[in-house]
Protein backbone atom coordinates (compact mmCIF):
# COMPACT_ATOMS: atom_id res chain seq x y z
CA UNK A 1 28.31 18.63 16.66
CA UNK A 2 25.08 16.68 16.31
CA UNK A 3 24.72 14.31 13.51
CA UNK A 4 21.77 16.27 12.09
CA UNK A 5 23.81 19.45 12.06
CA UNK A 6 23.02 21.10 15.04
CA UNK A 7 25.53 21.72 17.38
CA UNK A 8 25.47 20.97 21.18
CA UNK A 9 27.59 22.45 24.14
CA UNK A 10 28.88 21.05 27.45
CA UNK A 11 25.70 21.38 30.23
CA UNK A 12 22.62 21.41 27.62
CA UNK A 13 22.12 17.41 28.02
CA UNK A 14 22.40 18.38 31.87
CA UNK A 15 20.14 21.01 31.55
CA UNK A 16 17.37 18.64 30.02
CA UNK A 17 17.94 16.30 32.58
CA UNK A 18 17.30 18.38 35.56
CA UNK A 19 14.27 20.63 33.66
CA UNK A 20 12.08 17.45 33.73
CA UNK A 21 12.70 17.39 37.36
CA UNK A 22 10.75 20.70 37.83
CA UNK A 23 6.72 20.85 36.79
CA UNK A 24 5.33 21.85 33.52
CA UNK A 25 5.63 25.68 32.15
CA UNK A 26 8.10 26.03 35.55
CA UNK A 27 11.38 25.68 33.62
CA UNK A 28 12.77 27.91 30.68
CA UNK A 29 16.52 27.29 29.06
CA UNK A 30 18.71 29.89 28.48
CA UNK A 31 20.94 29.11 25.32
CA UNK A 32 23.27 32.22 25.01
CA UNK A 33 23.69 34.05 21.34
CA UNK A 34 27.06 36.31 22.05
CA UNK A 35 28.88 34.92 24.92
CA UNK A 36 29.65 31.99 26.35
CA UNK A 37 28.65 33.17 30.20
CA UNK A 38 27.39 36.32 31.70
CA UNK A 39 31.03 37.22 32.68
CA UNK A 40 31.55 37.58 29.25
CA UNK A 41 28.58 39.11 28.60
CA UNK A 42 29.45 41.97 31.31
CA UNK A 43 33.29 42.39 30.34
CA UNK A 44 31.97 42.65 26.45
CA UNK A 45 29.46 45.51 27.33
CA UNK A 46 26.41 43.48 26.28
CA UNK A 47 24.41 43.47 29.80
CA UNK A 48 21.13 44.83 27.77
CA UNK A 49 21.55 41.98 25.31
CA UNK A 50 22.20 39.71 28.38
CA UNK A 51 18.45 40.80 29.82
CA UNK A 52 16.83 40.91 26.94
CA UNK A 53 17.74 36.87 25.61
CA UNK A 54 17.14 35.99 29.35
CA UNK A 55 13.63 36.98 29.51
CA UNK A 56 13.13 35.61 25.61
CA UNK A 57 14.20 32.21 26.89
CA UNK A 58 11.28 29.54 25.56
CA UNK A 59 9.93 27.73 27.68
CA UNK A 60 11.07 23.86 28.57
CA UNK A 61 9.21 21.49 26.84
CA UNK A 62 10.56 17.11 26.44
CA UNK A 63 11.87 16.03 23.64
CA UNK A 64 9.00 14.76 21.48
CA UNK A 65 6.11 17.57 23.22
CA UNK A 66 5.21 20.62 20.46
CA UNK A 67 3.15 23.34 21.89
CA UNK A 68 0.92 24.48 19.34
CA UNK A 69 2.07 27.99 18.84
CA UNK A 70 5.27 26.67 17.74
CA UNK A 71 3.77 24.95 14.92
CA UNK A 72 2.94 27.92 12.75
CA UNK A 73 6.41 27.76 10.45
CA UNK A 74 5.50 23.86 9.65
CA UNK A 75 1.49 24.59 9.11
CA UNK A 76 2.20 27.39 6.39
CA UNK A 77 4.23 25.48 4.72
CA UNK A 78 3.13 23.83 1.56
CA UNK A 79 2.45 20.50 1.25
CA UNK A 80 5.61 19.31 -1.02
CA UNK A 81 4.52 15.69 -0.69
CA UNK A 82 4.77 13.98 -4.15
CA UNK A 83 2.12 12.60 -5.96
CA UNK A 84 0.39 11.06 -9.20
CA UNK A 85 -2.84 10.59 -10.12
CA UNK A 86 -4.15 6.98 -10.81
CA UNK A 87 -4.60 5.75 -14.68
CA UNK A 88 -8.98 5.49 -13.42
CA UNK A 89 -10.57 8.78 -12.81
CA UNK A 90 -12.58 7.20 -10.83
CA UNK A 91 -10.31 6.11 -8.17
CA UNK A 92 -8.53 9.69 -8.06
CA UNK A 93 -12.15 11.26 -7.19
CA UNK A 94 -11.73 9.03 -3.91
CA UNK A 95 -7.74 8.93 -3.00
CA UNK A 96 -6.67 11.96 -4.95
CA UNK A 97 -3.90 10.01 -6.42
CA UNK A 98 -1.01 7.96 -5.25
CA UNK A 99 1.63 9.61 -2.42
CA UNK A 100 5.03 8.55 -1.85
CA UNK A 101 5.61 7.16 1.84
CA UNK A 102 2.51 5.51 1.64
CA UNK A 103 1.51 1.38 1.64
CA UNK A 104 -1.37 1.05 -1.07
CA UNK A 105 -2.73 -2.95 0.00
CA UNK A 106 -5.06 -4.18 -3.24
CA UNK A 107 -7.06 -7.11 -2.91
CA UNK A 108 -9.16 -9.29 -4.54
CA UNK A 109 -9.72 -12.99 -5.03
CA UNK A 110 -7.92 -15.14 -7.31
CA UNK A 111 -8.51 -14.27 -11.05
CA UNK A 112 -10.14 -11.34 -10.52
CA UNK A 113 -7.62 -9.21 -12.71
CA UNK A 114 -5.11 -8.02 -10.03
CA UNK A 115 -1.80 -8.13 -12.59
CA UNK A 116 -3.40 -6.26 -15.33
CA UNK A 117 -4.21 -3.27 -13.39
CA UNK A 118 -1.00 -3.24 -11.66
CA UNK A 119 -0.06 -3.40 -15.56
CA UNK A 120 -1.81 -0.17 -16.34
CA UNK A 121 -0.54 1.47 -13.13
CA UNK A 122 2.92 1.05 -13.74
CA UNK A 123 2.37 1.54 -17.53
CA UNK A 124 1.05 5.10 -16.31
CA UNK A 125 4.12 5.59 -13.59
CA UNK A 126 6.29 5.30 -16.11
CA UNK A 127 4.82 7.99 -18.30
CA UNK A 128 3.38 10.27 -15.85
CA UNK A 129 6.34 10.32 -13.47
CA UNK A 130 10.88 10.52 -14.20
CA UNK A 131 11.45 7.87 -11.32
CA UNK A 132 12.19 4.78 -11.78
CA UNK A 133 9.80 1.94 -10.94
CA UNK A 134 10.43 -0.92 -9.06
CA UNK A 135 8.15 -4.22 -10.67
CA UNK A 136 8.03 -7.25 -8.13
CA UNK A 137 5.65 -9.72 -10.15
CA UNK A 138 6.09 -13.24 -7.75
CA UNK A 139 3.70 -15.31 -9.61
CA UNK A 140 5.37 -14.38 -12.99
CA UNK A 141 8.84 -14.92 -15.17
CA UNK A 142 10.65 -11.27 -15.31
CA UNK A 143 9.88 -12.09 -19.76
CA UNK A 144 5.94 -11.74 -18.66
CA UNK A 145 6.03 -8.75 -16.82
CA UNK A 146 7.86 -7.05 -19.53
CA UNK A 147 5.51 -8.31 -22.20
CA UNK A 148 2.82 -7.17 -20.07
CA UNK A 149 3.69 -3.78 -19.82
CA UNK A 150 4.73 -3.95 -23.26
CA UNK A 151 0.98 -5.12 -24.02
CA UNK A 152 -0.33 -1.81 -22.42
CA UNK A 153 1.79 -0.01 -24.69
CA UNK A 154 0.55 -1.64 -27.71
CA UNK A 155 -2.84 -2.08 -26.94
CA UNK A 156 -2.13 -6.40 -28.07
CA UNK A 157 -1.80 -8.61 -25.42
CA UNK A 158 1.41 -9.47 -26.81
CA UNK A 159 1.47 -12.70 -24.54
CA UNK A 160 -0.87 -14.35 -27.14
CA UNK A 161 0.51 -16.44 -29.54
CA UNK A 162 -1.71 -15.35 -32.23
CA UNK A 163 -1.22 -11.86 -31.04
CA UNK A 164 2.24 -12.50 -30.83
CA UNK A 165 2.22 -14.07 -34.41
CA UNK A 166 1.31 -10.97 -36.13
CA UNK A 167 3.98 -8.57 -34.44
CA UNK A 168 7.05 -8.18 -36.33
CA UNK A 169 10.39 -8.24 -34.49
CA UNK A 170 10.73 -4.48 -35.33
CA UNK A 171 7.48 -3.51 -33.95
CA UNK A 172 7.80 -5.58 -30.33
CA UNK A 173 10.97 -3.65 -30.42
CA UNK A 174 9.40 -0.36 -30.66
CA UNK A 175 7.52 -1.83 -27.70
CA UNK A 176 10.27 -2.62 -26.05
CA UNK A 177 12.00 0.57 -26.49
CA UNK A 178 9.31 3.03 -25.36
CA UNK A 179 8.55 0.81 -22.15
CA UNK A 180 11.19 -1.52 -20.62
CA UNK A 181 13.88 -0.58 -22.49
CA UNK A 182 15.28 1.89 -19.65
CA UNK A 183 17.49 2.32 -16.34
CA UNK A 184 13.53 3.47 -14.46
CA UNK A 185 12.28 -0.31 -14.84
CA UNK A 186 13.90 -2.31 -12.47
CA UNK A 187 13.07 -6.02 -11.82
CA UNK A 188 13.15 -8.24 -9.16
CA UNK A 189 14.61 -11.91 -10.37
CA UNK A 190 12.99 -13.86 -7.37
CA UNK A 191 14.05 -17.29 -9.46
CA UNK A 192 14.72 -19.57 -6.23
CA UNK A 193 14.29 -17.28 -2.98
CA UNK A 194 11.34 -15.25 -1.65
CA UNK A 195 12.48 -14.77 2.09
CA UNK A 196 10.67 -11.94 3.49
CA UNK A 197 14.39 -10.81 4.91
CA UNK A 198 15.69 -10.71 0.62
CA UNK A 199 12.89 -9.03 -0.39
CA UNK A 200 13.13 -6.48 1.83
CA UNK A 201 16.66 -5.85 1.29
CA UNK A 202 15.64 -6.11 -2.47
CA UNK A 203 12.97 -3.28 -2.22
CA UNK A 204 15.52 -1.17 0.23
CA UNK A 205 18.39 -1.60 -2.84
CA UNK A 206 15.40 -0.60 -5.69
CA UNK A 207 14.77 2.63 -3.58
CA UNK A 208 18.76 3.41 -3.84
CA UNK A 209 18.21 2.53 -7.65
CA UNK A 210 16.05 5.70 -7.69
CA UNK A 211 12.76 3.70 -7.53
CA UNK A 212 10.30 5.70 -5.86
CA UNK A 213 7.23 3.49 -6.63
CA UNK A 214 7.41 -0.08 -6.12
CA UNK A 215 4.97 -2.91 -7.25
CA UNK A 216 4.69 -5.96 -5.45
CA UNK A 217 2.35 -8.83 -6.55
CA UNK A 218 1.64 -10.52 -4.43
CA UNK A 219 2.37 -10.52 -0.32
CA UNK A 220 0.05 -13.52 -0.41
CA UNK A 221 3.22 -16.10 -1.82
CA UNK A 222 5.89 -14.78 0.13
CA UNK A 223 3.93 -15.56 3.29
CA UNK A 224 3.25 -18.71 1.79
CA UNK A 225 6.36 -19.71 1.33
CA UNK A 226 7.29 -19.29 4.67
CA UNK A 227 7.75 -21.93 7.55
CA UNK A 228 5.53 -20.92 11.20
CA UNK A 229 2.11 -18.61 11.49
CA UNK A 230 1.36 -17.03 8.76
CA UNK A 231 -1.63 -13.96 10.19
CA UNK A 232 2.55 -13.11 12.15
CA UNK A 233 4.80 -13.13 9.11
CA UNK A 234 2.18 -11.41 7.21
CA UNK A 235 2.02 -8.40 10.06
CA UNK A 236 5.46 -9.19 10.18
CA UNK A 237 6.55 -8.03 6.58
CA UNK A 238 3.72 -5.40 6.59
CA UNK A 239 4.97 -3.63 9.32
CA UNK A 240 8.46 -3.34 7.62
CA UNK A 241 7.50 -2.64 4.23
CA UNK A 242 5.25 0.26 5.95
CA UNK A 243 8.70 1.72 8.03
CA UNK A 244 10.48 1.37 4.77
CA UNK A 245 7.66 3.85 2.65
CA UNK A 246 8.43 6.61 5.65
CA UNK A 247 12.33 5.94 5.78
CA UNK A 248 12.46 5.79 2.33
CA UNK A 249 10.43 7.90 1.00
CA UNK A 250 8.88 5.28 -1.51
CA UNK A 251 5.15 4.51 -2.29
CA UNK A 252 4.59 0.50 -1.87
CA UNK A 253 1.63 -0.85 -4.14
CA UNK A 254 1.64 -4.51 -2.69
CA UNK A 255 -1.39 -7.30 -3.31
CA UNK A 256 -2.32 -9.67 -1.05
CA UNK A 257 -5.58 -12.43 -1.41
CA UNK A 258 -8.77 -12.54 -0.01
CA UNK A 259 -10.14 -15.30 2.39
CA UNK A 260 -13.68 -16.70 1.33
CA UNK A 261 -15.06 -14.35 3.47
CA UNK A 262 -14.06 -11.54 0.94
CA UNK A 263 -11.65 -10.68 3.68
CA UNK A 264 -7.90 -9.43 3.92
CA UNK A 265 -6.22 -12.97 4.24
CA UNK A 266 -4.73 -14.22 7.45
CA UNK A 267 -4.53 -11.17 9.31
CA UNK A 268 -6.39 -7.31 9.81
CA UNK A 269 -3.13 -6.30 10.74
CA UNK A 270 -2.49 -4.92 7.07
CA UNK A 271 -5.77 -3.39 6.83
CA UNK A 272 -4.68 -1.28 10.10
CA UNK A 273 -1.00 -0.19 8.65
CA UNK A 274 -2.14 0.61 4.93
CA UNK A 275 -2.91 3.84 3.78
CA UNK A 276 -5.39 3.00 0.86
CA UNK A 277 -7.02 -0.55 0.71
CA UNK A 278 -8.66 -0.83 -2.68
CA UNK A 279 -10.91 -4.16 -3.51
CA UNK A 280 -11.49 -5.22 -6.46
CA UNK A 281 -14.86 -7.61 -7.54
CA UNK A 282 -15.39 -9.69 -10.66
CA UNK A 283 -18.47 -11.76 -11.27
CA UNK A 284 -16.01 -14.21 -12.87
CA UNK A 285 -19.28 -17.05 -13.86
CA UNK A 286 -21.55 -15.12 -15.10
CA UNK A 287 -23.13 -16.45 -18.27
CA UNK A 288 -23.08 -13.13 -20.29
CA UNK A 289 -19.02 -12.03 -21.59
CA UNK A 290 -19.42 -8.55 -20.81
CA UNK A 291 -20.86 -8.43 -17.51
CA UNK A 292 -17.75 -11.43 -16.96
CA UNK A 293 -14.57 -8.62 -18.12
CA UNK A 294 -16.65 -6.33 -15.64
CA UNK A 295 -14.11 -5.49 -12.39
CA UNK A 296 -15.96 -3.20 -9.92
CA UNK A 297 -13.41 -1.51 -7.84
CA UNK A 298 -13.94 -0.06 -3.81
CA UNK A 299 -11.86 1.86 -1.64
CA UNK A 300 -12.32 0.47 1.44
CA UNK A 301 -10.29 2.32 3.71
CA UNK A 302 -8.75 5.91 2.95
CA UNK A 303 -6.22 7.32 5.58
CA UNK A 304 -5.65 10.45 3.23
CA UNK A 305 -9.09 11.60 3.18
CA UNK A 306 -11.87 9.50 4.72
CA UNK A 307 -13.32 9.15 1.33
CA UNK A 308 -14.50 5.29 0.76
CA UNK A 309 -16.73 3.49 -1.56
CA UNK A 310 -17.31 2.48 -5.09
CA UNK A 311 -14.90 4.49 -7.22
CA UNK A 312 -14.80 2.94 -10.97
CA UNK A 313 -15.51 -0.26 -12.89
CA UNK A 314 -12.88 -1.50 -15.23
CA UNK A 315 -14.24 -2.89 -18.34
CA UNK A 316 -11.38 -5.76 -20.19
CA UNK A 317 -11.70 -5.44 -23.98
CA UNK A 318 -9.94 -9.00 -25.18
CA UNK A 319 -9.15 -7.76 -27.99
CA UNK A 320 -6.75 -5.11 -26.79
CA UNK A 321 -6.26 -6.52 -23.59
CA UNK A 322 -6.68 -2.96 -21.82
CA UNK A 323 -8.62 -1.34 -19.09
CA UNK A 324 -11.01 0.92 -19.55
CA UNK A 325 -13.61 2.96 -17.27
CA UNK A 326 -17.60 2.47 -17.91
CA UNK A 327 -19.56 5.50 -18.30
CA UNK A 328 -22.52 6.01 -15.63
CA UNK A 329 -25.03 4.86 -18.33
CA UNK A 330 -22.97 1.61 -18.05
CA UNK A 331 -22.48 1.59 -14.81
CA UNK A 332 -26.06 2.04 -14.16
CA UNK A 333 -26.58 -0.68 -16.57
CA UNK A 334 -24.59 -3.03 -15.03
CA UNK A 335 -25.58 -2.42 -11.64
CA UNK A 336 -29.47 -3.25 -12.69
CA UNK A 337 -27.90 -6.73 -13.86
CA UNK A 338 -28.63 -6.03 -17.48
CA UNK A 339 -26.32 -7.72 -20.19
CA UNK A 340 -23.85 -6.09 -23.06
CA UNK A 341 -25.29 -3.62 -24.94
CA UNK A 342 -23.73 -1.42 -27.92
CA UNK A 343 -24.51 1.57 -25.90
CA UNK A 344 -22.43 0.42 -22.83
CA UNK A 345 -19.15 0.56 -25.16
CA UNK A 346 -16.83 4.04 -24.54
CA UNK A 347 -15.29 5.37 -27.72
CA UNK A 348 -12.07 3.16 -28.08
CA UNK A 349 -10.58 5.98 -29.45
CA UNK A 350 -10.29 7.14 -25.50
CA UNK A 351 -8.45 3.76 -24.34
């Protein structure tokens, strides 16, 4: 018996061997239903069933060729593939929504705003999905990225101190409670080692914790922090990370920096083995505030669908220290290099 179930008998692994000495459509393999042999098959009385699964023998094809007819039962089927939308409308237009065994890469430049809309991604996971969610924030203590997605919940950005100053204890706990306070947030304490090797064994031990999406910010350090060339490591860990999303059936949503050129850094290797590559633009010195908390976000490449492009822009209200999508008057606004206007403001009642 096979360890996938099936069961194999003495001569079929012979029987392979010599069909692929004969030419193509030449060769058919007779696996018998009732008897062992066609002694059997003649002392039993069964000659007619004999004929009959002789002639209905399929033809030989190698291991790892499909004819097409055969593909029928797998076509009908439908698609049981998981997936969630995105917390931006606009991005879900584009990628219709996240999938599990799939490698999201998003990049940006430094500063840009990265964290925060990881932030509202996993802020959305957590309330759109029952799997846990693995949260691998590198540049950050394990108290920030709980405070962050904390913040999301309470529309503060509770890592203010003023902010911070006028939450009671019993509200940040009601924070706490509805958000990180559960067995579907999982950390990773990367205090002291970021070896590609430990992290993957980190993200392969979150997946056996049930975590089914996984957030890693950012691919950028790890490399980093490694001795030798970095465009390899950087294929290096991308590759694996991409064979664990298929063998574990996860969805990876990893960051990694830009060059100057406004390019993938190091390496297009990542570009090649990710599913979705969303970029994400901020004019980060521009003179006017609004047009500054402006992030314009582009899918750049789209495995799932072809579909690329501009798909939303992200406006960052300070005060709540949320994302939130601009209309098309905005975006037209914007676009034409106009400054802040009252009528560029969504109803925050929709944030």
């Amino acid at each position: 018996r096979m360890p996938d179930g099936t069961s194999r008998f003495p001569g079929q692994d012979a029987a392979q061997d010599v069909a692929q000495l004969f030419p193509a459509k030449k060769v058919r393999i007779l696996t018998l239903q009732k008897a062992k042999d066609a002694n059997d098959y003649l002392r039993q009385g069964l000659q007619k069933d004999f004929v009959q699964e002789w002639w209905r023998a399929p033809i030989f094809t190698p291991q790892g060729i499909v004819l097409g007819l055969d593909l029928w039962d797998e076509i009908s089927k439908e698609d049981s593939t998981e997936s969630v939308e995105y917390p931006f409308s606009g991005l879900n237009e584009l990628t219709y929504g996240l999938r599990l065994s799939e490698l999201v890469v998003i990049t940006a430049d430094t500063g840009v705003g990265k964290t925060q809309v990881l932030r509202e991604i996993t802020h959305h996971l957590l309330n759109h999905t029952p799997h846990a969610i693995g949260m691998m924030f590198l540049e950050e203590p394990m108290k920030d990225t709980g405070l962050g997605i904390m913040s999301v919940e309470a529309n503060k950005p509770l890592h203010l101190p003023d902010v911070r100053a006028s939450v009671s204890q019993e509200e940040l706990r009601k924070y706490y409670d509805k958000t990180v306070n559960s067995d579907r947030i999982i950390l990773y304490d990367h205090f002291g080692s970021n070896e590609i090797s430990d992290l993957l064994d980190k993200i392969r031990h979150m997946a056996a914790m049930g975590a089914k999406y996984i957030i890693l910010d950012h691919l950028s350090i790890v490399v980093s922090d490694q001795n030798g060339d970095e465009r390899k490591q950087l294929d290096e860990i991308s590759t694996k990370i991409k064979q664990l999303t298929v063998e574990l059936n996860i969805c990876v949503i990893a960051v990694i920096h830009q060059n100057r050129q406004g390019q993938i850094r190091g390496t297009a290797g990542v570009e090649q083995l990710a599913n979705i590559v969303i970029k994400l633009w901020r004019d980060k010195e521009s003179d006017d505030p609004w047009r500054r908390n402006v992030t314009k976000v582009t899918v750049q490449k789209n495995r799932f669908c072809g579909r690329t492009g501009p798909a939303c822009y992200l406006f960052y209200d300070v005060e709540t220290g949320r994302l939130s999508e601009l209309d098309k008057t905005a975006i037209t606004q914007y676009e034409s290099g106009e400054s802040e206007t009252k009528s560029l403001f969504q109803n925050k009642e929709g944030w």
